[in-house]
N, C-alpha and C. Protein backbone atom coordinates (compact mmCIF):
# COMPACT_ATOMS: atom_id res chain seq x y z
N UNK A 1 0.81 -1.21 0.00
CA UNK A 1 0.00 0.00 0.00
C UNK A 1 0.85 1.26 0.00
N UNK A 2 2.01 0.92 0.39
CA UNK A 2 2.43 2.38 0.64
C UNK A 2 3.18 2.73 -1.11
N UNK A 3 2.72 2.10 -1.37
CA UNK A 3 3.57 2.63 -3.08
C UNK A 3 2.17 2.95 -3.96
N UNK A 4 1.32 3.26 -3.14
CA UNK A 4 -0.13 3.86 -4.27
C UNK A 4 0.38 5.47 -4.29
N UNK A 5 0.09 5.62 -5.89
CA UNK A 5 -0.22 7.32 -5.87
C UNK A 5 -1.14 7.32 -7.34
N UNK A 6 -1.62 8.62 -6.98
CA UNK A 6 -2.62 9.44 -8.09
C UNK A 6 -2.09 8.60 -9.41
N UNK A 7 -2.96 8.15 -10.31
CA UNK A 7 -3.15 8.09 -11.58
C UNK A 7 -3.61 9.06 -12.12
N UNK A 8 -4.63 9.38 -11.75
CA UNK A 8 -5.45 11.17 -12.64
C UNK A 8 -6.51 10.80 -11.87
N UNK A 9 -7.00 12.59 -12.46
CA UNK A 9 -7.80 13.17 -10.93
C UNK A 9 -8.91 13.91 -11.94
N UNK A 10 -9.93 14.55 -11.76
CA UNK A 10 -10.97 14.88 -12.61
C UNK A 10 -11.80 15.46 -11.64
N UNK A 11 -11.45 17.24 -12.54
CA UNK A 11 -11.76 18.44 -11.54
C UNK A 11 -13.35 18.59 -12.22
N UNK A 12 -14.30 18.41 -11.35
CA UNK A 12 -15.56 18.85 -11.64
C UNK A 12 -16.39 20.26 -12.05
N UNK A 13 -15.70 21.17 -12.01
CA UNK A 13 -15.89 22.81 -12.01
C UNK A 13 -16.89 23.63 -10.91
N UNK A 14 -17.74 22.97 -10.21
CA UNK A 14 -18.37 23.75 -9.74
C UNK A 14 -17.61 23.78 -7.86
N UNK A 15 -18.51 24.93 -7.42
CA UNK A 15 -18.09 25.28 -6.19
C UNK A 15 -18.65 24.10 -5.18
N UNK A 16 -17.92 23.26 -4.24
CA UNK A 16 -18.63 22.66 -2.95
C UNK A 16 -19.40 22.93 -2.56
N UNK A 17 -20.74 22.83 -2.41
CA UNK A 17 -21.56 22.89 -1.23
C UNK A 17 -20.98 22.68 0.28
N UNK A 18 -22.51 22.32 1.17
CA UNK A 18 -22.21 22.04 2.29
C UNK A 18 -21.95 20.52 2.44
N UNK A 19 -22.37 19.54 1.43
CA UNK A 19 -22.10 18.32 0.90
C UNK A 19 -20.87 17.94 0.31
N UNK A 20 -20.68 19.23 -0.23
CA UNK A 20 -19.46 18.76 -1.36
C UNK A 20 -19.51 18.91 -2.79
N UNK A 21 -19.22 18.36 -3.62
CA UNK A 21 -19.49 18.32 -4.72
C UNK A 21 -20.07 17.20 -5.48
N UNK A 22 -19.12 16.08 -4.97
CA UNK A 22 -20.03 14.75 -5.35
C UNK A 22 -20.88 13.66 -4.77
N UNK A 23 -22.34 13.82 -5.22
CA UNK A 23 -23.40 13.14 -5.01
C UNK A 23 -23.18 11.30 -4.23
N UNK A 24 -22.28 10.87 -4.86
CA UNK A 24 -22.10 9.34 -4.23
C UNK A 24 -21.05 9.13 -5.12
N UNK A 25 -20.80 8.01 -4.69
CA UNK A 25 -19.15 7.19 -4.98
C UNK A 25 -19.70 6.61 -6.21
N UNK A 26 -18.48 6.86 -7.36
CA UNK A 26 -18.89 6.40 -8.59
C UNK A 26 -18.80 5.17 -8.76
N UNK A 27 -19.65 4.92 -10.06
CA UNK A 27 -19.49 3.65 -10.20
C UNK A 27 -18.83 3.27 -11.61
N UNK A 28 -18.31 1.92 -11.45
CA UNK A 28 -17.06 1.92 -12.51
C UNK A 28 -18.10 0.65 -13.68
N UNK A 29 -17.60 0.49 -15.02
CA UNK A 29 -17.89 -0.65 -15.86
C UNK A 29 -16.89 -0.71 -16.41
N UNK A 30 -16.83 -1.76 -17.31
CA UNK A 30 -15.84 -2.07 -17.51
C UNK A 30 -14.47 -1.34 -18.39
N UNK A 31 -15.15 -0.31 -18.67
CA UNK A 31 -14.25 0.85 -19.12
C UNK A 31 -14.39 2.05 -18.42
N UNK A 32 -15.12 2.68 -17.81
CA UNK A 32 -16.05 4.10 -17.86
C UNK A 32 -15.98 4.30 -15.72
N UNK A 33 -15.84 5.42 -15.54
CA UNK A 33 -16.15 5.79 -14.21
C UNK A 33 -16.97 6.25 -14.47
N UNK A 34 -18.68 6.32 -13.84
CA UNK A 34 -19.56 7.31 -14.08
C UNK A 34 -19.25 7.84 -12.61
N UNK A 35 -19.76 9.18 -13.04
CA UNK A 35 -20.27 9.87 -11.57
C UNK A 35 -21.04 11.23 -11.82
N UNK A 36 -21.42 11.28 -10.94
CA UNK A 36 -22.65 12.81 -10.61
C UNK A 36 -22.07 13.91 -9.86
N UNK A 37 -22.29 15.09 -9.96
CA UNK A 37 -22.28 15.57 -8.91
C UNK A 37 -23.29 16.80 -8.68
N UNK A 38 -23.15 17.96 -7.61
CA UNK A 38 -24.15 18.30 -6.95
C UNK A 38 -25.28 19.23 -7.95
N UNK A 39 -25.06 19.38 -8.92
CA UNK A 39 -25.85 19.45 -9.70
C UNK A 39 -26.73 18.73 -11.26
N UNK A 40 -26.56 17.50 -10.70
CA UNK A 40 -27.10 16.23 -11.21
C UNK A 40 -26.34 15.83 -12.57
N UNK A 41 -25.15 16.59 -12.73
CA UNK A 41 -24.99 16.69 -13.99
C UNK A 41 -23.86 15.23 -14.15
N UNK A 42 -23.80 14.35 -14.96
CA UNK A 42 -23.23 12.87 -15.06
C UNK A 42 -22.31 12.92 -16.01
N UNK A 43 -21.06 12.36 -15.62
CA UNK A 43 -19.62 12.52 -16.54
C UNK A 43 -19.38 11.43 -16.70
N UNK A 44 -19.26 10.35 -17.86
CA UNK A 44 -18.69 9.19 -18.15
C UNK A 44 -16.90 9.59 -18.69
N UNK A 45 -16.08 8.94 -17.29
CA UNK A 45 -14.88 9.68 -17.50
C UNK A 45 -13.67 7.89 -17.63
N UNK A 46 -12.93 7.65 -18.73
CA UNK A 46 -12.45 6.92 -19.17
C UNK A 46 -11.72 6.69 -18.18
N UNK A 47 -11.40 4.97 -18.00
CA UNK A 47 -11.16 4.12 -16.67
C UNK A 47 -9.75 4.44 -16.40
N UNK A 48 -9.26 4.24 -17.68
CA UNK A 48 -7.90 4.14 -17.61
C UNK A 48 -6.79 5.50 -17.59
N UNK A 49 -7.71 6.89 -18.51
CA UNK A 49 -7.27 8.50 -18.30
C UNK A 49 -7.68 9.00 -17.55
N UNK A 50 -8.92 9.04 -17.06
CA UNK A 50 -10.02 10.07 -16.68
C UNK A 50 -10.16 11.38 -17.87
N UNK A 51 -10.05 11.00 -19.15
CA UNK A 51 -10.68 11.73 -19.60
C UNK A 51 -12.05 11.87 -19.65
N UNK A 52 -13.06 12.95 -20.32
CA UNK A 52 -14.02 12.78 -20.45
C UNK A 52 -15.01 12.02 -21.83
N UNK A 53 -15.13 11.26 -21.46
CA UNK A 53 -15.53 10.50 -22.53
C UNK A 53 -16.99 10.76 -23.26
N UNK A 54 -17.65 11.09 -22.44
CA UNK A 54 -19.29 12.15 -22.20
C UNK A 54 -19.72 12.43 -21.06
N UNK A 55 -20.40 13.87 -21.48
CA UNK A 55 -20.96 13.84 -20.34
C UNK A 55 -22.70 14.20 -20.28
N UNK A 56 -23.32 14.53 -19.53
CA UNK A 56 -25.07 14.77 -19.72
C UNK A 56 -25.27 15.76 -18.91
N UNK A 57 -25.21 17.27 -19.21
CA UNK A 57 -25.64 18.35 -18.04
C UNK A 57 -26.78 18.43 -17.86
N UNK A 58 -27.18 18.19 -16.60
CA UNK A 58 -28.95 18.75 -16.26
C UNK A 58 -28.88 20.21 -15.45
N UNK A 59 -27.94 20.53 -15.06
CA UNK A 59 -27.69 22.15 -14.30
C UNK A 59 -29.09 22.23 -13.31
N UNK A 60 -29.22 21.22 -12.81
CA UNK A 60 -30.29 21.06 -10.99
C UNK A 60 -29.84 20.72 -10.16
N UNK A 61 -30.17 21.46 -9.34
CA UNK A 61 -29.16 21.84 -7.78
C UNK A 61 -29.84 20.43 -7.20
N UNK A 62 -28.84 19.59 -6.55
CA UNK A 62 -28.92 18.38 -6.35
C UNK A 62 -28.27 18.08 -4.84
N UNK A 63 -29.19 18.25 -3.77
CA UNK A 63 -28.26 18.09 -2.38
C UNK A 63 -27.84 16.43 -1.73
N UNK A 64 -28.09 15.31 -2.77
CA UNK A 64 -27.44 14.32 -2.21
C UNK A 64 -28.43 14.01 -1.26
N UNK A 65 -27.77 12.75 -0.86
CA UNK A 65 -26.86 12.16 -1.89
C UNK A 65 -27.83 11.21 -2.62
N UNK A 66 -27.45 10.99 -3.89
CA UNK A 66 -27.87 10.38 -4.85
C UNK A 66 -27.20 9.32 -5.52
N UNK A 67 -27.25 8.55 -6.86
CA UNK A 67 -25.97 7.46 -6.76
C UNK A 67 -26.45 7.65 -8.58
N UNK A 68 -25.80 6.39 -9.09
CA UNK A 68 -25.99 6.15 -10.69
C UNK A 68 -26.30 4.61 -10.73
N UNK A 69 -26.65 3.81 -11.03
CA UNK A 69 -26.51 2.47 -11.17
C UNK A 69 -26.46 2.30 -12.91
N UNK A 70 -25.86 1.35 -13.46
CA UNK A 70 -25.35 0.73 -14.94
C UNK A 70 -26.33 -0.83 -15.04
N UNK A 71 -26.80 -0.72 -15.95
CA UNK A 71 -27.57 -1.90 -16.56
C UNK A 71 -27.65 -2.01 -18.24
N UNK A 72 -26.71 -3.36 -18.81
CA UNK A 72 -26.72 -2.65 -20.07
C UNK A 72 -26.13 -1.23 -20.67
N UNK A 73 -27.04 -0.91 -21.68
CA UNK A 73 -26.09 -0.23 -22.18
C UNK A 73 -27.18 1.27 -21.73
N UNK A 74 -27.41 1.17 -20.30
CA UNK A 74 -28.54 2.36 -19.69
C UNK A 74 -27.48 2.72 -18.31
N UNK A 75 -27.63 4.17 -18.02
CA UNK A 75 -27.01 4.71 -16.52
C UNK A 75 -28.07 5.51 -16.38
N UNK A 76 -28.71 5.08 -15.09
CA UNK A 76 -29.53 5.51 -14.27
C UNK A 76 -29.50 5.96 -13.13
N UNK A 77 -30.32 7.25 -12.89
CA UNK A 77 -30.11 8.10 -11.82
C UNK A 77 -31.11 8.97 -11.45
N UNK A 78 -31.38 9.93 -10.92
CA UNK A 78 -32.70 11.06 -10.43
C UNK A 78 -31.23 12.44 -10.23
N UNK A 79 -32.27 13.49 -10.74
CA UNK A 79 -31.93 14.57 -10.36
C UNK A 79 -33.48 15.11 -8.85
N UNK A 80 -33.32 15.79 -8.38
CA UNK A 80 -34.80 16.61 -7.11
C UNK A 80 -35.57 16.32 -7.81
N UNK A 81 -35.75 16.60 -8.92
CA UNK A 81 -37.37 16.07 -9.53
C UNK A 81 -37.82 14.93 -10.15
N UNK A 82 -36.73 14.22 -10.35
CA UNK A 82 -37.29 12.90 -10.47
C UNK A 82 -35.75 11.53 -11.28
N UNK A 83 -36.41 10.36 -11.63
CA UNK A 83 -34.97 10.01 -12.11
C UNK A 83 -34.94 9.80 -13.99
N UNK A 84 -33.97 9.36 -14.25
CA UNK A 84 -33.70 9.47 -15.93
C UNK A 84 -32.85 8.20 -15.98
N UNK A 85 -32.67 7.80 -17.20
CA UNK A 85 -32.13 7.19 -17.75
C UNK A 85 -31.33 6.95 -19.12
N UNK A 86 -29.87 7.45 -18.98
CA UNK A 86 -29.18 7.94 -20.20
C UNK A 86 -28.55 6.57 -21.22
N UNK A 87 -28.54 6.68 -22.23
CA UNK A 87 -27.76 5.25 -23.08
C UNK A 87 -26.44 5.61 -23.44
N UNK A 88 -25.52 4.44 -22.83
CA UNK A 88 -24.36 4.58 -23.67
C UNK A 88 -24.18 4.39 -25.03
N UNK A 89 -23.28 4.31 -26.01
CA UNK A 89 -22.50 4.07 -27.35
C UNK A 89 -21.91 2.61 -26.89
N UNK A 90 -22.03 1.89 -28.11
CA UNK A 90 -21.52 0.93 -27.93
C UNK A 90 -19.65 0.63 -27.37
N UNK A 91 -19.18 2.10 -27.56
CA UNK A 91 -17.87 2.07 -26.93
C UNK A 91 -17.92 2.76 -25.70
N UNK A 92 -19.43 2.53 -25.17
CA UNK A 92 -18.67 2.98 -23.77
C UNK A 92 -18.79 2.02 -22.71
């Protein structure tokens, strides 16, 4: 353990809340980190760069915590008003 360090890091842009910024601990497939943060907005960020691979802005203030779950080729989630369900590309 003591020989772990940063691979890459993936700055979200917005300001912390009193929560923070991100909604729940992402979840990974077999390529893709998804994650949310406090304004519902969902970044499919590549496993191995953290680049951004896509992302889906909803710009709704989102106080958490909330999560994403992966089924197929669907990532599912809720913003305050309710939940959605986005499709990946077959490369993601």
């Amino acid at each position: 353990m003591r020989h772990l360090h940063v691979v890459w890091r993936f700055h979200f842009g917005i300001p912390p809340g009193a929560a923070g910024v991100v909604t729940a601990t992402p979840v990974a497939t077999q390529s893709l980190i998804l994650t949310q943060d406090m304004q519902s907005n969902v970044f499919a960020l590549d496993k191995v760069t953290g680049a951004v691979r896509w992302r889906h802005m909803f710009h709704a203030r989102n106080g958490g915590p909330n999560g994403l779950a992966v089924a197929g080729d669907r990532v599912y989630g809720a913003t305050d008003t309710g939940p959605f369900a986005l499709r990946c590309g077959p490369d993601d």
